[in-house]
C-alpha atoms as a PDB file:
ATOM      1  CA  UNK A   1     -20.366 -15.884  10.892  1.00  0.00           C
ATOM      2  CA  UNK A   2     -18.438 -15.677   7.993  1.00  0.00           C
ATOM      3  CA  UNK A   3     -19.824 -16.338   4.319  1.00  0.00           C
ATOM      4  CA  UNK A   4     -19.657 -19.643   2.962  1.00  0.00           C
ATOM      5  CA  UNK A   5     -19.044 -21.420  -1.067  1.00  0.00           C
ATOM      6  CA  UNK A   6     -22.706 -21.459  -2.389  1.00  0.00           C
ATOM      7  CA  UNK A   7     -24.353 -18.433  -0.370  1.00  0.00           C
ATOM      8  CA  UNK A   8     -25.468 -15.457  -2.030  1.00  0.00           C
ATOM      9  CA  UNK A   9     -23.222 -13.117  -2.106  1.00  0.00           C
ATOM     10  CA  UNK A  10     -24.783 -10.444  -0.097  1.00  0.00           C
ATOM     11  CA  UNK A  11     -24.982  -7.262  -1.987  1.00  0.00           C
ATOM     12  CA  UNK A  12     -23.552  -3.726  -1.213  1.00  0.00           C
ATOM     13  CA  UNK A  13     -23.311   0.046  -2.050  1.00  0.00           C
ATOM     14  CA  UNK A  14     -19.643   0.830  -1.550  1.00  0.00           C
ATOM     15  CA  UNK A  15     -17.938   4.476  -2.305  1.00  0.00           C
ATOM     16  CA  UNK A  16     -14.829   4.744  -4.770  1.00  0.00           C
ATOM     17  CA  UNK A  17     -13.483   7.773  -6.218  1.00  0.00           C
ATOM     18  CA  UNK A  18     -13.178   7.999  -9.372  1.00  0.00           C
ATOM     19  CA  UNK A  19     -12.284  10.431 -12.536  1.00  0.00           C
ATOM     20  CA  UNK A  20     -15.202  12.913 -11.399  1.00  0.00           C
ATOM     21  CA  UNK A  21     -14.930  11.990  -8.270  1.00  0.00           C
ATOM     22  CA  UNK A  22     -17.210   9.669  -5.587  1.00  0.00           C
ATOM     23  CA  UNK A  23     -18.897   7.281  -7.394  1.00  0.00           C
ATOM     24  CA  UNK A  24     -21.347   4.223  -5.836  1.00  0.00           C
ATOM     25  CA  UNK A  25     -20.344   0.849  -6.677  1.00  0.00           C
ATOM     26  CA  UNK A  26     -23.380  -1.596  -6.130  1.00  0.00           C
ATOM     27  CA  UNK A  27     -22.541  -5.445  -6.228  1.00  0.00           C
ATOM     28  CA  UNK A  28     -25.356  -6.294  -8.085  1.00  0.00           C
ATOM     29  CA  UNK A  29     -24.617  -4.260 -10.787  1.00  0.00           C
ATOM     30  CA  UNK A  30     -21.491  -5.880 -11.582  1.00  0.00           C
ATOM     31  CA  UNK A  31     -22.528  -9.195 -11.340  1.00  0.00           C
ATOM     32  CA  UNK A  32     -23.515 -11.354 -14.668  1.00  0.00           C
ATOM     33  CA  UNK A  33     -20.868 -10.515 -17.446  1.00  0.00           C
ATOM     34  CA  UNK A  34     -17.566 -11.437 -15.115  1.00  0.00           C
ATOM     35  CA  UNK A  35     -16.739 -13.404 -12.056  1.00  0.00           C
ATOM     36  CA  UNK A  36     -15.362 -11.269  -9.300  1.00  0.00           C
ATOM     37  CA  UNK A  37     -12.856 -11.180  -6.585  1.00  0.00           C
ATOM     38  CA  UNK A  38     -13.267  -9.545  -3.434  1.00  0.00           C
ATOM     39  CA  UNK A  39     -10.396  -8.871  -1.683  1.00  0.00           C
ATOM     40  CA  UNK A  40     -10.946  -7.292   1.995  1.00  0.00           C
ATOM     41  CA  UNK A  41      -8.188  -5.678   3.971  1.00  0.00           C
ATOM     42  CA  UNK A  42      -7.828  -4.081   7.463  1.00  0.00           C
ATOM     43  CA  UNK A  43      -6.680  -0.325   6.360  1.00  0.00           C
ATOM     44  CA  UNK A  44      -4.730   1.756   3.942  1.00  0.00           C
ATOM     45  CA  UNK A  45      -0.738   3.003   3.882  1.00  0.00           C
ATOM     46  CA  UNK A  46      -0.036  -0.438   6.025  1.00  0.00           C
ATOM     47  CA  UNK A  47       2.630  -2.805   5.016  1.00  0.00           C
ATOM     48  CA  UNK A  48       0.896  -5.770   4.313  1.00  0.00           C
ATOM     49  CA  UNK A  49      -2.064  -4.594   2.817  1.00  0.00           C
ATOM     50  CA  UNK A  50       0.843  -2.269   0.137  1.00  0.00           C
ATOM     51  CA  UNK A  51       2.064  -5.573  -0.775  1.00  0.00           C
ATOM     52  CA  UNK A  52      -0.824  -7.149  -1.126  1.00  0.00           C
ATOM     53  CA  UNK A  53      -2.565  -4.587  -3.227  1.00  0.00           C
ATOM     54  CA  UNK A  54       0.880  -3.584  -5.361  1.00  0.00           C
ATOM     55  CA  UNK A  55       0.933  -7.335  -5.876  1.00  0.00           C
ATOM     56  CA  UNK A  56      -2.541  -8.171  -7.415  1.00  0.00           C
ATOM     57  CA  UNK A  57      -2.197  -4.595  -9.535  1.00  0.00           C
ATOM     58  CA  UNK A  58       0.817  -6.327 -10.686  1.00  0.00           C
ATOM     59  CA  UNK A  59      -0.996  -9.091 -11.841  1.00  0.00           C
ATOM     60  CA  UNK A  60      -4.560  -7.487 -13.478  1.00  0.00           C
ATOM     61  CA  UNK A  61      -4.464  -8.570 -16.790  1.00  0.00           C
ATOM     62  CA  UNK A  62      -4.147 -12.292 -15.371  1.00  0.00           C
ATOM     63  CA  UNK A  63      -6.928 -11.380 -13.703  1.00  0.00           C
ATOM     64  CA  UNK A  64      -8.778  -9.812 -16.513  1.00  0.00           C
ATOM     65  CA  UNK A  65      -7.881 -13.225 -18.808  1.00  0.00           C
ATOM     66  CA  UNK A  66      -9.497 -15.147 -16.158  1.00  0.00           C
ATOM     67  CA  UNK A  67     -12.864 -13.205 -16.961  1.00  0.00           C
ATOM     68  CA  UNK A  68     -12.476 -11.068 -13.581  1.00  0.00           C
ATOM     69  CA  UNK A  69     -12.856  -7.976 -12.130  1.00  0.00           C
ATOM     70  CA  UNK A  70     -10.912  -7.570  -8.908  1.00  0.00           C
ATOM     71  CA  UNK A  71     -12.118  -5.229  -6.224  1.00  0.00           C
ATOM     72  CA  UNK A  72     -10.389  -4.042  -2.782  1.00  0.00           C
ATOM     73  CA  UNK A  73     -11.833  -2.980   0.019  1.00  0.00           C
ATOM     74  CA  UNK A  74     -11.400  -1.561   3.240  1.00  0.00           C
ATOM     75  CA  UNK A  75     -12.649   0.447   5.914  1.00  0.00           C
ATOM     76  CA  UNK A  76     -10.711   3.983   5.002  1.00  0.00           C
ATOM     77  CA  UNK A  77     -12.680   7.296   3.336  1.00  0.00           C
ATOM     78  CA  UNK A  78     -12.348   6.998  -0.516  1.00  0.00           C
ATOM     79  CA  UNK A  79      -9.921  10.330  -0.423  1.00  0.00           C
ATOM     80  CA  UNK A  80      -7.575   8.109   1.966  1.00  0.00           C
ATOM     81  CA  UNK A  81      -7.772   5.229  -0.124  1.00  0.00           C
ATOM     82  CA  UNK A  82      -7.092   7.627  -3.482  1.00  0.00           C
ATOM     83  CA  UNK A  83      -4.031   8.594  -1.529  1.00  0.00           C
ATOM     84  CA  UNK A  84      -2.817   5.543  -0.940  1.00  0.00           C
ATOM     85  CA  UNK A  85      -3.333   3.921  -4.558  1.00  0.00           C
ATOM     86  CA  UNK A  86      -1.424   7.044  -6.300  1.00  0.00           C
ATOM     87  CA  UNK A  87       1.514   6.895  -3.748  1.00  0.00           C
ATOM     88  CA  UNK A  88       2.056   3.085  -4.048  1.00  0.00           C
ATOM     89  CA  UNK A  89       1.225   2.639  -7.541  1.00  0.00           C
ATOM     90  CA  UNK A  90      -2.203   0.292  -6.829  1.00  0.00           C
ATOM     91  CA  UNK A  91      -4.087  -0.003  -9.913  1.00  0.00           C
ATOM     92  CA  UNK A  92      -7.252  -2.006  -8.660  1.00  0.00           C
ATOM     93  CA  UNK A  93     -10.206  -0.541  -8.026  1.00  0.00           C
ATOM     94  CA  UNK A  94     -10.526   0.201  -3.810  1.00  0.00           C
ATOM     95  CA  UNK A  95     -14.194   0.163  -2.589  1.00  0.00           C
ATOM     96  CA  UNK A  96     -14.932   2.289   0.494  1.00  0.00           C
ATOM     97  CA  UNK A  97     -16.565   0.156   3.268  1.00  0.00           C
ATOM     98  CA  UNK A  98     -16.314   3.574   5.977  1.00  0.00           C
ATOM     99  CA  UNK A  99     -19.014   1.739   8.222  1.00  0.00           C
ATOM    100  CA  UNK A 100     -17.681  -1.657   7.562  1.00  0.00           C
ATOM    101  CA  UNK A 101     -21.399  -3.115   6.732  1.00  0.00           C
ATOM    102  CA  UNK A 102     -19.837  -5.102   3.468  1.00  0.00           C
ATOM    103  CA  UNK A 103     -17.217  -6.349   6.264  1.00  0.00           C
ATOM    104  CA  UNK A 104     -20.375  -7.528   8.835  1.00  0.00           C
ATOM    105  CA  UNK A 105     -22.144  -8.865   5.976  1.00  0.00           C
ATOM    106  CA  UNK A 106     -19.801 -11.325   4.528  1.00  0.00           C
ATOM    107  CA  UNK A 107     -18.834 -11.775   8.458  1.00  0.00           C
ATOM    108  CA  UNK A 108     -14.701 -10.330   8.477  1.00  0.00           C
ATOM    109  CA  UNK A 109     -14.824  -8.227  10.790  1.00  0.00           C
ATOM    110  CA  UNK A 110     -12.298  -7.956  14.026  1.00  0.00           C
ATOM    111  CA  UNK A 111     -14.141  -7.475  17.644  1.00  0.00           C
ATOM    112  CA  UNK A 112     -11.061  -5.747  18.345  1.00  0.00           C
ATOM    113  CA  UNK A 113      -8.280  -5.157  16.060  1.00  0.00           C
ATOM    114  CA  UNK A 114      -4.977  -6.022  17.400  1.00  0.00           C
ATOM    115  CA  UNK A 115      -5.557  -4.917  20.553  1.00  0.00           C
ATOM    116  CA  UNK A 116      -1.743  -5.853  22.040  1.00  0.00           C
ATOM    117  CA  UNK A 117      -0.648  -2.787  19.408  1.00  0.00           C
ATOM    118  CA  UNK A 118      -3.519  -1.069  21.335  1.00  0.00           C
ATOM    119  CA  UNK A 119      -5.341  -0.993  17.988  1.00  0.00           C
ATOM    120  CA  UNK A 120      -8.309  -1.672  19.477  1.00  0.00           C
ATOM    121  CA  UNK A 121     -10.576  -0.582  16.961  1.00  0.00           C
ATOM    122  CA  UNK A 122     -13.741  -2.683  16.286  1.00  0.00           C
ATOM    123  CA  UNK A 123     -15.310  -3.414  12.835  1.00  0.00           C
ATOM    124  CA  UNK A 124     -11.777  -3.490  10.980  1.00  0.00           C
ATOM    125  CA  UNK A 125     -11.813  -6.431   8.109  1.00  0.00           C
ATOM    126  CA  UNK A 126      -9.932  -9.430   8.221  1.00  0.00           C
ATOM    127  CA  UNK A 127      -7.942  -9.788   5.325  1.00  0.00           C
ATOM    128  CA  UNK A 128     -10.065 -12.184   3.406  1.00  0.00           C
ATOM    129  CA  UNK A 129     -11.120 -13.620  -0.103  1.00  0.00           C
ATOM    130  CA  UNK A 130     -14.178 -14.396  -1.602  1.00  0.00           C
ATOM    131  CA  UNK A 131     -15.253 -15.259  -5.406  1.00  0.00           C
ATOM    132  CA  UNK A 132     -18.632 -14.167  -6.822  1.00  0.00           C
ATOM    133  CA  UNK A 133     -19.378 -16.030  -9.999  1.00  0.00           C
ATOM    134  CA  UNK A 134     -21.404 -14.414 -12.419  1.00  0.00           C
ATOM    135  CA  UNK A 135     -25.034 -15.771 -10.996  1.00  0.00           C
ATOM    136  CA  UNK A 136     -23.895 -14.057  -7.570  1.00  0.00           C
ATOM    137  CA  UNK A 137     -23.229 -17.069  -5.832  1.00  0.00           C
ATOM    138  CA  UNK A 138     -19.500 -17.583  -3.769  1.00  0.00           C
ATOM    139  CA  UNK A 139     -17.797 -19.887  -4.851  1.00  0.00           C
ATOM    140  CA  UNK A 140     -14.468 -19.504  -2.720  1.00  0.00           C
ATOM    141  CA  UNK A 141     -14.384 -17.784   0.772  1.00  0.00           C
ATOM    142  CA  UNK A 142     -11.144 -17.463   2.313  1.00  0.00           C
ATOM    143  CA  UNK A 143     -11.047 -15.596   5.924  1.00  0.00           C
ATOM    144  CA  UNK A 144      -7.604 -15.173   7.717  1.00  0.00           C
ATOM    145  CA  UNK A 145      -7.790 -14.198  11.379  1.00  0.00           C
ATOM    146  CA  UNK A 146      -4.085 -13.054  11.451  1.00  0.00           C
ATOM    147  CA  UNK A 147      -3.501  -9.701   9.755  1.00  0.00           C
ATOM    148  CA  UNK A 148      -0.347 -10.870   8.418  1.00  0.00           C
ATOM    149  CA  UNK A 149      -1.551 -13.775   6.097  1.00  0.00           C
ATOM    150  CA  UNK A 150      -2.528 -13.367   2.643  1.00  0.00           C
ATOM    151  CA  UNK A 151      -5.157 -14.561   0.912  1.00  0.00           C
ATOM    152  CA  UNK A 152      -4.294 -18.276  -1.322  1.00  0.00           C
ATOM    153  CA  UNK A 153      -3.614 -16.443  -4.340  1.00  0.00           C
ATOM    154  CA  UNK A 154      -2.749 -20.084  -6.228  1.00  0.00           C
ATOM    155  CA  UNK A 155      -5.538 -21.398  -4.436  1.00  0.00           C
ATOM    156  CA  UNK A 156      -7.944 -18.202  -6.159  1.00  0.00           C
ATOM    157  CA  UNK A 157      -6.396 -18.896  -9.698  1.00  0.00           C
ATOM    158  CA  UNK A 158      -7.449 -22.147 -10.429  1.00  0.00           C
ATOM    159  CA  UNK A 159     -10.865 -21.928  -9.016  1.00  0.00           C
ATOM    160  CA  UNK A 160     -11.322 -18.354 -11.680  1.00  0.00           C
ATOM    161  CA  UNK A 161      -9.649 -20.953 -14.073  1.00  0.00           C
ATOM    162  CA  UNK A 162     -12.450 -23.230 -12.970  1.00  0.00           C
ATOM    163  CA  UNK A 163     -14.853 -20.738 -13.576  1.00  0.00           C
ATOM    164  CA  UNK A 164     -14.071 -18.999 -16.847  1.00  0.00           C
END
C-alpha cells in the first residue's frame, strides 16, 4: 500500500556519491528548513527516466524558489547512478535505494517489472511523486503503475507554491 497526503513520511538512509565519495543521506535530517520532492524511478541510463531527470535538472532553481530540495531515487549502486548523471547532464541529487526498502516503504514497488520485456525483476520503483513538507508530513503522493507516465509536474508546482 502506497503512502498517502497526511502520513508521515517514513524515513530512510539512502547512499549518494558525492565530492569524497559515498555519503548517507537520512530523511530526517533534511526535513524542517525546506519542503522536499521525492521523485522515484525504475533504473538508470533508461529513456524515460533521462528525460525525466534532464528535465527537473533543467528546472532546479524553480525548484529551489519554491523552498525545495528535489531528490531522485532509484534502485541502481551510487557508482551507476554517478555514471549516469555525468553522461546525461542530471544535476539533482540521485539517492541510492540498492535494496529498494525506501521503494517498500512509501509502497512503489513492482511485483514484477515489466515482465512481457522479460524484465521480471521484483522490487523495481514505480515512477512516483511524493511531497514532504517541512514537519515531515506528505502532502502530495502521486504513484504511476505504467513506467512510461510521468509524474504531474503542474500538478507538484502549485501544491510547493501552496506550501512555500
Amino acid at each position: 500500500m502506497s503512502i498517502k497526503v497526511g502520513d508521515q513520511a517514513p524515513d530512510f538512509s539512502l547512499v549518494a556519491l558525492g565530492e569524497n565519495g559515498p555519503e548517507v543521506v537520512k530523511l530526517s535530517e533534511q526535513t524542517g528548513e525546506k519542503n522536499i520532492l521525492l521523485l522515484f524511478v525504475p533504473m538508470a541510463f533508461t529513456g524515460v527516466c533521462t528525460e525525466q531527470f534532464c528535465a527537473i535538472s533543467g528546472g532546479l532553481g524553480e525548484y529551489a524558489n519554491l523552498n525545495c530540495t528535489v531528490f531522485g531515487i532509484s534502485g541502481d549502486n551510487p557508482f551507476a547512478q554517478a555514471a549516469w548523471a555525468e553522461k546525461e547532464g542530471i544535476k539533482l541529487k540521485l539517492l541510492s535505494d540498492y535494496d529498494h526498502k525506501a521503494a517498500e516503504a512509501y509502497g512503489t514497488t513492482y511485483e514484477q517489472f515489466l515482465p512481457e520485456k522479460n524484465l521480471i525483476m521484483g522490487g523495481v520503483s514505480k515512477r512516483s511523486a511524493f511531497i514532504i513538507d517541512k514537519a515531515g508530513i506528505i502532502q502530495y503522493a502521486e504513484v504511476n503503475d505504467s513506467p512510461g507516465d510521468l509524474p504531474n509536474s503542474e500538478a507538484i508546482k502549485t501544491k510547493l507554491a501552496e506550501l512555500s
